[in-house]
C-alpha atoms as a PDB file:
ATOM      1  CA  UNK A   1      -8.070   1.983   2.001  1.00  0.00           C
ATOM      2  CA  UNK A   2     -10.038   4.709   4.317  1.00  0.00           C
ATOM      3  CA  UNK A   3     -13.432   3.484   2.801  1.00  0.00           C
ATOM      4  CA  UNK A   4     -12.306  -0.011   3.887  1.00  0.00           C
ATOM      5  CA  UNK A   5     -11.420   0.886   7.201  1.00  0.00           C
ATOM      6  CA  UNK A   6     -14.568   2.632   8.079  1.00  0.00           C
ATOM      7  CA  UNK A   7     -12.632   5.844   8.367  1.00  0.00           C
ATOM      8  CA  UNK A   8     -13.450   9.248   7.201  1.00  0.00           C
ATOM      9  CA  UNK A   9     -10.757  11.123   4.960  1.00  0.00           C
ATOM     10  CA  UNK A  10      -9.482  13.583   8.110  1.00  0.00           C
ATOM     11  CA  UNK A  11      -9.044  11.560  10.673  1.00  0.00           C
ATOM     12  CA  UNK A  12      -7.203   9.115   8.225  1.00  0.00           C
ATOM     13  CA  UNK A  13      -4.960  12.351   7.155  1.00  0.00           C
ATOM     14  CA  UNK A  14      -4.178  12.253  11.177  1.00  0.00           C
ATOM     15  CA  UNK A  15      -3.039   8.935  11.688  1.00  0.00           C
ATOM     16  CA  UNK A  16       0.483   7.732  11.092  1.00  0.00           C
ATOM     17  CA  UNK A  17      -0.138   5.135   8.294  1.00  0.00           C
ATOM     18  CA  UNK A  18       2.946   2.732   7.013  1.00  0.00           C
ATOM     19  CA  UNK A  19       3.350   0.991   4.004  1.00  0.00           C
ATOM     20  CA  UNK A  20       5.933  -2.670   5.060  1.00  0.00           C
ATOM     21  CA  UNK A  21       6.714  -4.173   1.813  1.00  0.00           C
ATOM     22  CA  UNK A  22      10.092  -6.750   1.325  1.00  0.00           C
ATOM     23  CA  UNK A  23      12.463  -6.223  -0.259  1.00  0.00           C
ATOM     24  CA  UNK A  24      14.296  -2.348  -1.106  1.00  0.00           C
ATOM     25  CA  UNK A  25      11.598  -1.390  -3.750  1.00  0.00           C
ATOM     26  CA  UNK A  26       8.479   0.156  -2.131  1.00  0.00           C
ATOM     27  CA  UNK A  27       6.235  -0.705  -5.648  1.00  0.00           C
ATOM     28  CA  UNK A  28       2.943   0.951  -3.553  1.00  0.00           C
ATOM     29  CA  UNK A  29       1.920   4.249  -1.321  1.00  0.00           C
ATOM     30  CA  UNK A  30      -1.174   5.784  -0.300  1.00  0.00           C
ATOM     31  CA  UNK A  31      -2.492   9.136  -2.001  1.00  0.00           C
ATOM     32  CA  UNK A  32      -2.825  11.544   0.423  1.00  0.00           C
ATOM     33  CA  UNK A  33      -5.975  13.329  -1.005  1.00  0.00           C
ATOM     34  CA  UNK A  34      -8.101  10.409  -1.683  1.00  0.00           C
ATOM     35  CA  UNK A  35      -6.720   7.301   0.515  1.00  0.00           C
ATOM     36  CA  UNK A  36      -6.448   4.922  -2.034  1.00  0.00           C
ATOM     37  CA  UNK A  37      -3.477   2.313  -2.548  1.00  0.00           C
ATOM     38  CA  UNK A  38      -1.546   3.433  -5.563  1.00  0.00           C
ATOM     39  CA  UNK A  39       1.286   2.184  -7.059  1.00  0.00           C
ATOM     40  CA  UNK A  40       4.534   4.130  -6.380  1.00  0.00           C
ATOM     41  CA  UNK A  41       7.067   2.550  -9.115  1.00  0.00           C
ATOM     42  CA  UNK A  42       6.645   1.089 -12.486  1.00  0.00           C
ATOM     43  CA  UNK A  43       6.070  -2.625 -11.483  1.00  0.00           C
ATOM     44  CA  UNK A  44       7.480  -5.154 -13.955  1.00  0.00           C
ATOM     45  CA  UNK A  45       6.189  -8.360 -13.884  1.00  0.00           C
ATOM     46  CA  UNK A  46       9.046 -10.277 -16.043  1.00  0.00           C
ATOM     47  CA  UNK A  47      11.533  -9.321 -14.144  1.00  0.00           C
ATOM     48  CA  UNK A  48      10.185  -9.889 -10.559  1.00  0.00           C
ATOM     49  CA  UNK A  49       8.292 -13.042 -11.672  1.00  0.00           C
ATOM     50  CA  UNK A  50      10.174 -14.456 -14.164  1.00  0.00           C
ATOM     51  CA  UNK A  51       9.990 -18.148 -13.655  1.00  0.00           C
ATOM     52  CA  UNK A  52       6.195 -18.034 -11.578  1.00  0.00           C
ATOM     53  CA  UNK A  53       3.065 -18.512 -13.471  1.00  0.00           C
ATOM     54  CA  UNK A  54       1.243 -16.576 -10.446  1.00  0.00           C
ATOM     55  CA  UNK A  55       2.890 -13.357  -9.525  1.00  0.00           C
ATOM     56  CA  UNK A  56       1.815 -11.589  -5.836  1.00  0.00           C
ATOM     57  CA  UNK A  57       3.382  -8.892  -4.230  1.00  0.00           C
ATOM     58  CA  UNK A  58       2.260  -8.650  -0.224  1.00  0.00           C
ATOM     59  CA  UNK A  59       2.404  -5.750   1.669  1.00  0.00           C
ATOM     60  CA  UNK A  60       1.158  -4.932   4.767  1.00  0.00           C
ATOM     61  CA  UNK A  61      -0.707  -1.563   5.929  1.00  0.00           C
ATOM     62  CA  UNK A  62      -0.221   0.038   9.660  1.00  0.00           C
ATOM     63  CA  UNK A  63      -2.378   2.349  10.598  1.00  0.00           C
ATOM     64  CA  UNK A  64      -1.410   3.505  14.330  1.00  0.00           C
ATOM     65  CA  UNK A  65      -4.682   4.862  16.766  1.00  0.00           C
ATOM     66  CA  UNK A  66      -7.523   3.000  18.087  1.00  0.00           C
ATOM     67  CA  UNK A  67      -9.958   1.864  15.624  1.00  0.00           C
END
């Protein structure tokens, strides 16, 4: 996520970033060491995607500071 924002580790670390996901179960996070998207819970596809042939789970990332 930092290397695809064009941002350098620190200033990333400085920034108050969000994770907005539906639903109770927050399934990613972001490492705080490395900035990459990681998952944050055991994500099992049968049960959230029983009956679709194409499973997606959206999130959205917020990143607060000018870019």
């Amino acid at each position: 996520v930092v290397k695809d924002l064009g941002l350098q580790l620190p200033e990333f670390s400085d920034r108050s970033v969000r994770i907005i996901e539906r639903g109770r179960t927050q399934y990613f996070t972001l490492h705080g060491k490395t900035g990459h998207l990681v998952t944050a819970e055991r994500i099992d596809r049968e049960q959230l995607c029983r009956l679709v042939e194409k499973c997606v789970l959206r999130c959205e990332l917020i990143v607060e500071g000018q870019m």
